[in-house]
C-alpha atoms as a PDB file:
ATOM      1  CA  UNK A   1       0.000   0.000   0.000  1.00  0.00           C
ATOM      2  CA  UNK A   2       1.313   3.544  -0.729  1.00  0.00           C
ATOM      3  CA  UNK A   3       2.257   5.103   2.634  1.00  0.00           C
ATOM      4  CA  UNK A   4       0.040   8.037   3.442  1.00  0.00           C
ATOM      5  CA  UNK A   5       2.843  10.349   4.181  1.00  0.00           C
ATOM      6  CA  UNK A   6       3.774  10.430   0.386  1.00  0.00           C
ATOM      7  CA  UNK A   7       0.262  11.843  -0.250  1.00  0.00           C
ATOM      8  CA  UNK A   8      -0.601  15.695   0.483  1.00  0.00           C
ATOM      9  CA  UNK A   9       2.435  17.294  -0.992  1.00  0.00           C
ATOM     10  CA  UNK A  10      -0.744  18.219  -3.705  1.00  0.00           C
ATOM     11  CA  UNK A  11       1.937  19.849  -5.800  1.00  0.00           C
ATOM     12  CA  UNK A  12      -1.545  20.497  -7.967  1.00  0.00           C
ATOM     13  CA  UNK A  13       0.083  21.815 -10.773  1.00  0.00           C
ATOM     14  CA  UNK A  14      -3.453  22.168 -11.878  1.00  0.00           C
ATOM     15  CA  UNK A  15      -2.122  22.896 -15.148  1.00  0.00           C
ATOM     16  CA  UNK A  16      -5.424  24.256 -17.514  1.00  0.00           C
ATOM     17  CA  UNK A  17      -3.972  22.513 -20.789  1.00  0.00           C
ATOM     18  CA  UNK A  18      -6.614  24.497 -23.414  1.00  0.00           C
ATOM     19  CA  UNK A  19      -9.340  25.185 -23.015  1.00  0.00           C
ATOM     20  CA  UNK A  20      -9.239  24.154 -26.460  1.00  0.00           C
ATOM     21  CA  UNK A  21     -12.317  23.206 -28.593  1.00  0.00           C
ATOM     22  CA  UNK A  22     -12.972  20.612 -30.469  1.00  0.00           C
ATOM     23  CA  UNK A  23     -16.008  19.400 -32.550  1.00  0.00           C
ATOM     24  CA  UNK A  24     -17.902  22.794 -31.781  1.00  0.00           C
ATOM     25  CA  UNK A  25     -17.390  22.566 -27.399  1.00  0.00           C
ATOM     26  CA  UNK A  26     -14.692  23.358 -25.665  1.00  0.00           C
ATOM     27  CA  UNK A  27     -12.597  21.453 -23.020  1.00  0.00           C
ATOM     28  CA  UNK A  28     -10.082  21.561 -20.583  1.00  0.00           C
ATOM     29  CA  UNK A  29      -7.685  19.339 -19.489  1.00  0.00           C
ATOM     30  CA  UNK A  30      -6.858  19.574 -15.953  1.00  0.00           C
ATOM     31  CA  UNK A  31      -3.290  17.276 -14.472  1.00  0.00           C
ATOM     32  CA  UNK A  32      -3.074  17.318 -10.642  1.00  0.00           C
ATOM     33  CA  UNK A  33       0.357  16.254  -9.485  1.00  0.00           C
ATOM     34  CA  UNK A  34      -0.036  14.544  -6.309  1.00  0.00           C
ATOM     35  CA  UNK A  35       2.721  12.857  -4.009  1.00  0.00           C
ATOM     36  CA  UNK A  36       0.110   9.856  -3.289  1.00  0.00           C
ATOM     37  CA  UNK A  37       0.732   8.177  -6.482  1.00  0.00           C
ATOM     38  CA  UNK A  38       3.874   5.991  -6.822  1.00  0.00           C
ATOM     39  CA  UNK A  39       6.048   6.405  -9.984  1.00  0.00           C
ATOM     40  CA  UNK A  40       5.369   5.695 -13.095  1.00  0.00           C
ATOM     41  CA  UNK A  41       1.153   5.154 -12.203  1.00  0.00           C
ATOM     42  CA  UNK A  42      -0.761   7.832 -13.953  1.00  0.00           C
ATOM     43  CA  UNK A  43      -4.660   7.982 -13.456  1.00  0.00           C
ATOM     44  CA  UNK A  44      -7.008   9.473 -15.457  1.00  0.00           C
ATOM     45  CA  UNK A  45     -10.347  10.155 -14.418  1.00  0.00           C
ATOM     46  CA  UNK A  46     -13.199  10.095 -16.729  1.00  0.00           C
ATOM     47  CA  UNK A  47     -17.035  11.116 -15.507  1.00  0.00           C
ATOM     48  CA  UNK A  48     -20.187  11.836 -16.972  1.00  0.00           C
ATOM     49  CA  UNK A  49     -20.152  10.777 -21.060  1.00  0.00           C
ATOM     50  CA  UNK A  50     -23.921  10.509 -21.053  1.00  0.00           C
ATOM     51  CA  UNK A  51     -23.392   8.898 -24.293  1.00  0.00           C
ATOM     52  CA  UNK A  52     -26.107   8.696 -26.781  1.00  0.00           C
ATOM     53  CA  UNK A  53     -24.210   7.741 -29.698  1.00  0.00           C
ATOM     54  CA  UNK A  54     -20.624   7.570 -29.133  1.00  0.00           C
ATOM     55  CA  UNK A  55     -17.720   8.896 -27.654  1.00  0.00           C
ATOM     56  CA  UNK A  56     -15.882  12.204 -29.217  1.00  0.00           C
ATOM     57  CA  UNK A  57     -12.880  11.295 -31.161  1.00  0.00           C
ATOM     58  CA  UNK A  58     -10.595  13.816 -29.617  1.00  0.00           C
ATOM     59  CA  UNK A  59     -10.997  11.436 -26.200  1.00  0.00           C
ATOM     60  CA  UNK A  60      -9.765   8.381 -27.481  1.00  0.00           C
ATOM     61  CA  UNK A  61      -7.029   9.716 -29.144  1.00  0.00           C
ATOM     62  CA  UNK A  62      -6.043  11.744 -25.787  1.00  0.00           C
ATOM     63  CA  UNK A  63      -6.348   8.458 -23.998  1.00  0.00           C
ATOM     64  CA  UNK A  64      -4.496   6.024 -26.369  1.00  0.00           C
ATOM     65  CA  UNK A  65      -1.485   9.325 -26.226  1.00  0.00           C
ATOM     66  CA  UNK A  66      -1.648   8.870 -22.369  1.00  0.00           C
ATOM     67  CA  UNK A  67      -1.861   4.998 -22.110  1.00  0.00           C
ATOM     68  CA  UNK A  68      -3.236   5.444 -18.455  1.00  0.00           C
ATOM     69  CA  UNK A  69      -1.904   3.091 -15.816  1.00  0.00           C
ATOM     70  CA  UNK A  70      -5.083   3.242 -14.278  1.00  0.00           C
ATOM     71  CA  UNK A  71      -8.587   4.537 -15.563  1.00  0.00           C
ATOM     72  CA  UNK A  72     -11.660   5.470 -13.522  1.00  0.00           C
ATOM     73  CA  UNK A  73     -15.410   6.404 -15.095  1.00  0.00           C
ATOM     74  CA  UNK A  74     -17.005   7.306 -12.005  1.00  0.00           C
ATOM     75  CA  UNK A  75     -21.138   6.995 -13.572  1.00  0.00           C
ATOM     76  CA  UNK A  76     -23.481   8.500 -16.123  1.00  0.00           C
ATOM     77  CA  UNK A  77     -21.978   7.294 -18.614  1.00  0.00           C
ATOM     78  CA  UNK A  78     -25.353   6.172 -20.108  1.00  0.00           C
ATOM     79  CA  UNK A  79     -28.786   7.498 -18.758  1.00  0.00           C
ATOM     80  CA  UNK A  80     -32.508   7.482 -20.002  1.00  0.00           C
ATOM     81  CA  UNK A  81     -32.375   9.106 -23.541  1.00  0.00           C
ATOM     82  CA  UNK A  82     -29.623   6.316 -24.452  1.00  0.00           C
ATOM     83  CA  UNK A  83     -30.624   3.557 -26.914  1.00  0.00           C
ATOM     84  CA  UNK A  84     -30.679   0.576 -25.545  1.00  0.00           C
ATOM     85  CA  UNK A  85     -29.339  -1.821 -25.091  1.00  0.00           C
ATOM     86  CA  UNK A  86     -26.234   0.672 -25.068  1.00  0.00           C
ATOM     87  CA  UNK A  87     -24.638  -0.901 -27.874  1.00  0.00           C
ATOM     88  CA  UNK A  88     -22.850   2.443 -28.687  1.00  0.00           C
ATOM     89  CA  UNK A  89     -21.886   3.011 -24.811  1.00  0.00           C
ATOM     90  CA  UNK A  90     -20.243  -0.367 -24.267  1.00  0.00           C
ATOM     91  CA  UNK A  91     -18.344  -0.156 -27.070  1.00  0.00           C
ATOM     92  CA  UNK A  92     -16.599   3.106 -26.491  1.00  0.00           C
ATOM     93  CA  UNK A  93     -16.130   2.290 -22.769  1.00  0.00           C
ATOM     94  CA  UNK A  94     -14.078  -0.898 -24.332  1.00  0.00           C
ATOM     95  CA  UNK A  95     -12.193   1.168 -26.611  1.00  0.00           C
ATOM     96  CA  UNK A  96     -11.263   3.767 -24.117  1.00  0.00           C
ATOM     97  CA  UNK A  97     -10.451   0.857 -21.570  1.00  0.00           C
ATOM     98  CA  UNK A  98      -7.912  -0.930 -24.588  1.00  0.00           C
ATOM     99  CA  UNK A  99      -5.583   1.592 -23.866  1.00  0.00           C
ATOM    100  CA  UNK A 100      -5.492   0.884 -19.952  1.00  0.00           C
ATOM    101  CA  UNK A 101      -3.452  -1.055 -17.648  1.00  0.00           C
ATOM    102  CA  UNK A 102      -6.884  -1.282 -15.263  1.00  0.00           C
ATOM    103  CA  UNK A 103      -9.925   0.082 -15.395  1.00  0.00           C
ATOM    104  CA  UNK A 104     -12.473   0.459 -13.002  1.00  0.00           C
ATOM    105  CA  UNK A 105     -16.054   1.966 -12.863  1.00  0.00           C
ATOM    106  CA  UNK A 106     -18.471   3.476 -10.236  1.00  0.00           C
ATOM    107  CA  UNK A 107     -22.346   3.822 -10.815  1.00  0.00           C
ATOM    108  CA  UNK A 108     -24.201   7.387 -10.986  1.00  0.00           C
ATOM    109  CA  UNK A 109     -27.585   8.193 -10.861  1.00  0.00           C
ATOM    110  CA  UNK A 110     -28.603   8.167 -14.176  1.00  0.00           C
ATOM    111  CA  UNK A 111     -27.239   4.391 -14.757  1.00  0.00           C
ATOM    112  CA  UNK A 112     -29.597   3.843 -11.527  1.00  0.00           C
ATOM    113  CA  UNK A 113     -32.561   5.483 -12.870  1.00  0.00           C
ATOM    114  CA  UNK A 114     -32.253   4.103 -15.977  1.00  0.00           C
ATOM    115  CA  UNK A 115     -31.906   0.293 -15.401  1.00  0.00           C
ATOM    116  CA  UNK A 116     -34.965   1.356 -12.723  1.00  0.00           C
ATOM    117  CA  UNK A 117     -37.341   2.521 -15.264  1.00  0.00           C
ATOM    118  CA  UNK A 118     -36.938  -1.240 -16.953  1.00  0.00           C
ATOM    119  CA  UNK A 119     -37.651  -2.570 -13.522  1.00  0.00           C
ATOM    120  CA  UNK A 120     -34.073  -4.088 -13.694  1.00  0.00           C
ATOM    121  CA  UNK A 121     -31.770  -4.461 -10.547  1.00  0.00           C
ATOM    122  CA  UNK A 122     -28.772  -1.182 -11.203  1.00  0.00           C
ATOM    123  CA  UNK A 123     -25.995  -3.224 -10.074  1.00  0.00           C
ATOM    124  CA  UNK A 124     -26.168  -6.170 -11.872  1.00  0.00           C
ATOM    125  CA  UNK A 125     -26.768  -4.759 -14.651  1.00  0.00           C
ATOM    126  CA  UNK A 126     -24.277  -2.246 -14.975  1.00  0.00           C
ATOM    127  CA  UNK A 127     -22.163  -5.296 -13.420  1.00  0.00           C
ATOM    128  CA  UNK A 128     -22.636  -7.652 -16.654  1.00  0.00           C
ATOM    129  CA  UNK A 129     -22.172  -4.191 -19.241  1.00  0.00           C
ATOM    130  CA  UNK A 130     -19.226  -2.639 -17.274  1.00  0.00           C
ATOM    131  CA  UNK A 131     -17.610  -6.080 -17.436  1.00  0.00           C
ATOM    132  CA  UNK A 132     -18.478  -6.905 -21.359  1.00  0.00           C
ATOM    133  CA  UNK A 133     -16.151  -3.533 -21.832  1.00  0.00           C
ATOM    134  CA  UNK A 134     -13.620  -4.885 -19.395  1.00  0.00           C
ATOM    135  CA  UNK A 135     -14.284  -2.757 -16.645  1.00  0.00           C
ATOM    136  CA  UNK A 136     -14.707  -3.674 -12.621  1.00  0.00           C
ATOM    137  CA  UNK A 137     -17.565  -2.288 -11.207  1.00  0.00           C
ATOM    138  CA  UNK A 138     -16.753  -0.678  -7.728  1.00  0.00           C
ATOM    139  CA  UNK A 139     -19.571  -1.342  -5.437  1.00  0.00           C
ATOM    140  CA  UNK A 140     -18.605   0.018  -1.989  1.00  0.00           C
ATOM    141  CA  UNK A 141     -15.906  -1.860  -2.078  1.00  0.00           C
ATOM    142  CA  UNK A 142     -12.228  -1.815  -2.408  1.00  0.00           C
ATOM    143  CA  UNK A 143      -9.577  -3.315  -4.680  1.00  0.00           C
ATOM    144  CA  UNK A 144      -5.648  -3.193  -4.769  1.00  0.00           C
ATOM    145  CA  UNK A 145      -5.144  -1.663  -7.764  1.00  0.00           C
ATOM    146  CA  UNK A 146      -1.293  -0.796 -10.095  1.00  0.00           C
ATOM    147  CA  UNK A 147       1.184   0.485  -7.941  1.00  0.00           C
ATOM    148  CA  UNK A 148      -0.238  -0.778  -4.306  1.00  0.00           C
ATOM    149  CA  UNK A 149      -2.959   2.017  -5.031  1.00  0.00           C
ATOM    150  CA  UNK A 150      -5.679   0.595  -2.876  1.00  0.00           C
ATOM    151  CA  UNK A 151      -8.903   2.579  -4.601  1.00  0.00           C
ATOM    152  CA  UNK A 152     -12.243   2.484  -3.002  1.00  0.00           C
ATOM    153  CA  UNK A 153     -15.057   2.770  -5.053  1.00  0.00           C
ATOM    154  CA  UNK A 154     -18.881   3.834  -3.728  1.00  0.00           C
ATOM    155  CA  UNK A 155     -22.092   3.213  -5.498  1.00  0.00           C
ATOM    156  CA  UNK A 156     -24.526   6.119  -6.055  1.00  0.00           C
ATOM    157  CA  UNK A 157     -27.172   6.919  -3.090  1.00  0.00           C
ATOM    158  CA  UNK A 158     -30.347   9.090  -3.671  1.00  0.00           C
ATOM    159  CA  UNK A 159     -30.221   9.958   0.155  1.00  0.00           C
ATOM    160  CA  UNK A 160     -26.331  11.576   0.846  1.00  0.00           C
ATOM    161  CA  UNK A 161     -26.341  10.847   4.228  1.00  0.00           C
ATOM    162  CA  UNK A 162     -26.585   6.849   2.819  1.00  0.00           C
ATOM    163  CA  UNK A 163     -22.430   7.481   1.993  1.00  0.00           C
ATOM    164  CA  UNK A 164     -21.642   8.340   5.515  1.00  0.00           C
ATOM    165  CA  UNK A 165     -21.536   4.394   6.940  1.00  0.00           C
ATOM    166  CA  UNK A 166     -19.775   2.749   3.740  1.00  0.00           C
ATOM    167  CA  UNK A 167     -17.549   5.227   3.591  1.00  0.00           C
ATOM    168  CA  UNK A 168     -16.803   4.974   6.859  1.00  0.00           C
ATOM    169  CA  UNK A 169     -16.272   0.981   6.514  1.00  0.00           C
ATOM    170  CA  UNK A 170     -14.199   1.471   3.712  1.00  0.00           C
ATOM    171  CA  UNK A 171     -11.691   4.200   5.071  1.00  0.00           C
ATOM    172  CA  UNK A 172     -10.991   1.488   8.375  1.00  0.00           C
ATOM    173  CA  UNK A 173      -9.843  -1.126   5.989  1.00  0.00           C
ATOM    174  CA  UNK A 174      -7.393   1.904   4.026  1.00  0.00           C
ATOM    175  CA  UNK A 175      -8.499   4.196   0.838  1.00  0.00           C
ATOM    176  CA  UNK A 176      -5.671   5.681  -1.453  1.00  0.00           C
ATOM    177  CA  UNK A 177      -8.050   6.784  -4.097  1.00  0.00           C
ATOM    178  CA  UNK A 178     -11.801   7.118  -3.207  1.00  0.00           C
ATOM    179  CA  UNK A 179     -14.279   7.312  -6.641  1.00  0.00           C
ATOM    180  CA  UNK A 180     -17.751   8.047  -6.608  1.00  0.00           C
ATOM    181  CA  UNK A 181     -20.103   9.588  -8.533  1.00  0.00           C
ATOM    182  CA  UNK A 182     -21.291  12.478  -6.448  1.00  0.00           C
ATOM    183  CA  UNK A 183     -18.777  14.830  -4.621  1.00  0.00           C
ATOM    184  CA  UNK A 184     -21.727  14.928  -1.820  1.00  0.00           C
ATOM    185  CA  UNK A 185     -19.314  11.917  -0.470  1.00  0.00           C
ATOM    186  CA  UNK A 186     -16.455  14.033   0.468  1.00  0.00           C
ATOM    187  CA  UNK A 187     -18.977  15.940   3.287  1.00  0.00           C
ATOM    188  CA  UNK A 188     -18.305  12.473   5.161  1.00  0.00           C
ATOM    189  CA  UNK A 189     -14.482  12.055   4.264  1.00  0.00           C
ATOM    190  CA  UNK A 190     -12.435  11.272   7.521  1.00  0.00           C
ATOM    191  CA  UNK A 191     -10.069  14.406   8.604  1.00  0.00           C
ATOM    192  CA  UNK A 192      -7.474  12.249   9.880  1.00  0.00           C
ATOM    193  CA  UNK A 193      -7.586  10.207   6.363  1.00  0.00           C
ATOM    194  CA  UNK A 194      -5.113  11.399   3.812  1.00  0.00           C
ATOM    195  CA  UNK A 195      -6.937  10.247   0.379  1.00  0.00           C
ATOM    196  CA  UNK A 196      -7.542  11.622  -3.180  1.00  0.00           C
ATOM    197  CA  UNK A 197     -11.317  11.896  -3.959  1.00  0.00           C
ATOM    198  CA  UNK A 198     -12.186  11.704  -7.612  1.00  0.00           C
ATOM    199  CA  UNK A 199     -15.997  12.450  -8.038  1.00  0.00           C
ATOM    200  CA  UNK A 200     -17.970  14.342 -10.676  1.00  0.00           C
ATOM    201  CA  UNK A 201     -22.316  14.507 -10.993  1.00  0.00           C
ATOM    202  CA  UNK A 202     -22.258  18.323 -11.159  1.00  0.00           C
ATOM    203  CA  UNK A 203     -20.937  19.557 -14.706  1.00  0.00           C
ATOM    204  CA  UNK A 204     -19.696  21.979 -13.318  1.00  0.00           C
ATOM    205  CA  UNK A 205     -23.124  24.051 -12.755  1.00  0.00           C
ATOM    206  CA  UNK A 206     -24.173  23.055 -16.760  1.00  0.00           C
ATOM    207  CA  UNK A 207     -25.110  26.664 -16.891  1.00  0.00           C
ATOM    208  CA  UNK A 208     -22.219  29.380 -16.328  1.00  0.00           C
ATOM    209  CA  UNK A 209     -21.346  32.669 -16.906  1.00  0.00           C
ATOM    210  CA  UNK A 210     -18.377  33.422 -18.707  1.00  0.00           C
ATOM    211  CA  UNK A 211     -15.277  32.513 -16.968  1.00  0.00           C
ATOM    212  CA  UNK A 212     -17.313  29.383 -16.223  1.00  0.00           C
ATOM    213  CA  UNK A 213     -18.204  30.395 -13.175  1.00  0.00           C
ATOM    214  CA  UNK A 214     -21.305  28.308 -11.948  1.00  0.00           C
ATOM    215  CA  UNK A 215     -24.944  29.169 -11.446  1.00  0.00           C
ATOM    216  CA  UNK A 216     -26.199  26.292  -9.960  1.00  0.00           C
ATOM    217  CA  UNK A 217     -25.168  22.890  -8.123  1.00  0.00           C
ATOM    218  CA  UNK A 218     -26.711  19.553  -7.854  1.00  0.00           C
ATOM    219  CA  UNK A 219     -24.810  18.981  -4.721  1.00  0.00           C
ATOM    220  CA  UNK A 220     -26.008  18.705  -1.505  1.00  0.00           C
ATOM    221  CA  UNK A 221     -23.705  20.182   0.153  1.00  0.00           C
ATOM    222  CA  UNK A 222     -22.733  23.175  -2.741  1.00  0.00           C
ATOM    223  CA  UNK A 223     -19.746  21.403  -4.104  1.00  0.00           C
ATOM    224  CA  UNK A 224     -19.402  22.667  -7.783  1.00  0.00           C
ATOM    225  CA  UNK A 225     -16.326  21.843  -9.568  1.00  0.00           C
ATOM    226  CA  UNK A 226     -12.533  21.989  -8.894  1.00  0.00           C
ATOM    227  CA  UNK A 227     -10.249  21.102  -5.333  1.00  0.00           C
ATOM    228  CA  UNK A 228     -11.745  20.988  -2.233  1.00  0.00           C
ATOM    229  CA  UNK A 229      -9.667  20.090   1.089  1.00  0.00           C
ATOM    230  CA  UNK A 230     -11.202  18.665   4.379  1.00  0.00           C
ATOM    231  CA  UNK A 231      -8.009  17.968   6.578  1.00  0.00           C
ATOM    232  CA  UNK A 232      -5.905  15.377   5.042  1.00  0.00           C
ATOM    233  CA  UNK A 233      -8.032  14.172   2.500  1.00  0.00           C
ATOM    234  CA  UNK A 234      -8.412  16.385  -1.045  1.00  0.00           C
ATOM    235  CA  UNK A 235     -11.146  16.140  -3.840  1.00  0.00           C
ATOM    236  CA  UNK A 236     -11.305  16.972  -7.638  1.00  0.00           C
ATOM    237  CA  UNK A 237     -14.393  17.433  -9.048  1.00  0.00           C
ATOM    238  CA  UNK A 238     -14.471  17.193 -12.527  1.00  0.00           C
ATOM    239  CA  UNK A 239     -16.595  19.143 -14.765  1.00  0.00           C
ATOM    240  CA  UNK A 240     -17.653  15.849 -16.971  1.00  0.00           C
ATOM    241  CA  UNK A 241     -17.653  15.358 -20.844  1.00  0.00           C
ATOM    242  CA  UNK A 242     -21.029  15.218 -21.149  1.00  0.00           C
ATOM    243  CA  UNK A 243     -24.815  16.238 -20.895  1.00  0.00           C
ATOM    244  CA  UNK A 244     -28.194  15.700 -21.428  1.00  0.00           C
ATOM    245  CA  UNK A 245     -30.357  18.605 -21.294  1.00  0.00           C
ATOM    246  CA  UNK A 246     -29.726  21.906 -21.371  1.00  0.00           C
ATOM    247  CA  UNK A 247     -26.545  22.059 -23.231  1.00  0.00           C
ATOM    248  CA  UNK A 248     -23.948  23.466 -21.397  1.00  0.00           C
ATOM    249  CA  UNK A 249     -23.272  27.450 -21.234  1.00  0.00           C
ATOM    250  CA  UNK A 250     -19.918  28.497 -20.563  1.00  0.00           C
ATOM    251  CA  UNK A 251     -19.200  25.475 -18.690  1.00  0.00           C
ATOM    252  CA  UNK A 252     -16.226  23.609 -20.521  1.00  0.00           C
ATOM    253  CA  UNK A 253     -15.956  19.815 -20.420  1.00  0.00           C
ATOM    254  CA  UNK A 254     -13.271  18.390 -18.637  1.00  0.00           C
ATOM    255  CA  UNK A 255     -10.889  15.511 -18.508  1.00  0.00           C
ATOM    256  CA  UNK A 256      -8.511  14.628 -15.314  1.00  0.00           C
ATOM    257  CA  UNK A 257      -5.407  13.529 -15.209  1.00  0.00           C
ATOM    258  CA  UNK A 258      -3.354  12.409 -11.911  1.00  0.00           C
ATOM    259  CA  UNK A 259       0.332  11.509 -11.538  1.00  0.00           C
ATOM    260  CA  UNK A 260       2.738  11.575  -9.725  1.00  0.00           C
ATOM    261  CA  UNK A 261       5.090  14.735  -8.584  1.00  0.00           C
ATOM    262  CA  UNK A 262       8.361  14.364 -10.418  1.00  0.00           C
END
């Protein structure tokens, strides 16, 4: 396991690389630098597609450039105005995933909601698509991933104050990397805990003014996008590549990458 000292040196060279745009939206790329991860693993965090058709081709080449040791899609990467079955969904998820040493996959609400309105059961569905695209669904649970990362992965709740106990259960057993869906999980994050929180849900607001700054949050607890601290522990909240309705305003999409400090 990575020791926890190595972690919070954050030397977040949040480096902004763009925005750029690309097939008519813009994005950002955002690389946190973080002493947690050891050498040579670089993570890159992927959240929100809501994929309809496909996946832009911009993002597949960035990830087959960057050859992540480790990938994370932390939910909505299909929701209820997706074809199904999400033909088009799995098979970008298995082209992005090619290109990966490991990669794993949390649920978000809209993969919830959706399987719900079939009366099917989220998880094992999800479970059986995830893993056709050679992805391991995360369901608060924990797995040692490249490097001795241990990364902790937490399903989706409708109710926030559901992440409290599994999170809790999880942290006791050791957490390097936490992903979930909705940043409303850091609100329970342990102090004392040195851990990187990937999360995403909010697009960033959807609707910004210029300078992207946001209007609105789906959060519970106001998180909107970017770093947020809580003692040892840090989260990124990623903006998201995706959408269903409204498009976004001034709100760029956004892909994360994590590696190590050099």
């Amino acid at each position: 396991m990575v020791s926890r000292r190595r972690l919070l040196g954050l030397a977040l060279g949040a480096a902004l690389l763009g925005p750029g745009v690309v097939g008519g939206y813009r994005y950002e790329e955002t690389v946190l630098r973080v002493e947690l991860l050891p050498r040579g693993v670089r993570v890159v965090h992927v959240t929100d597609l809501h994929i309809h058709r496909g996946i832009p081709g911009w993002l597949l080449r960035r990830i087959t450039r960057i050859r992540p040791t480790i990938l994370v899609v932390t939910g909505d990467t299909w929701d209820e105005l997706t074809p199904w079955p999400p033909s088009a969904a799995i098979e970008a998820l298995r082209k992005l995933a090619h290109y990966a040493k490991e990669a794993y996959a949390v649920l978000g609400n809209h993969e919830h909601w959706a399987a719900r309105r079939r009366g099917a059961d989220p998880r094992v569905e999800a479970g059986r698509l995830y893993g056709e695209a050679g992805f391991q669904l995360l369901v608060d649970e924990a797995t040692m991933g490249a490097g001795g990362v241990r990364i902790c992965g937490l399903d989706w709740r409708d109710e926030p104050a559901g992440y409290g106990p599994a999170l809790r259960r999880l942290l006791r057993r050791g957490c390097d990397l936490v992903v979930a869906h909705s940043p409303d999980v850091f609100h329970f994050a342990e102090p004392s805990v040195e851990s990187l929180y990937l999360t995403g849900h909010t697009h960033g607001g959807q609707v910004c003014l210029p300078g992207g700054r946001s209007l609105y949050t789906n959060s519970h607890y106001g998180y909107r996008w970017g770093l947020y601290t809580r003692g040892g522990s840090l989260m990124y909240v990623s903006r998201g590549l995706g959408e269903m309705l409204p498009p976004r305003l001034y709100c760029s999409r956004e892909l994360v990458l994590a590696e190590p400090v050099t």
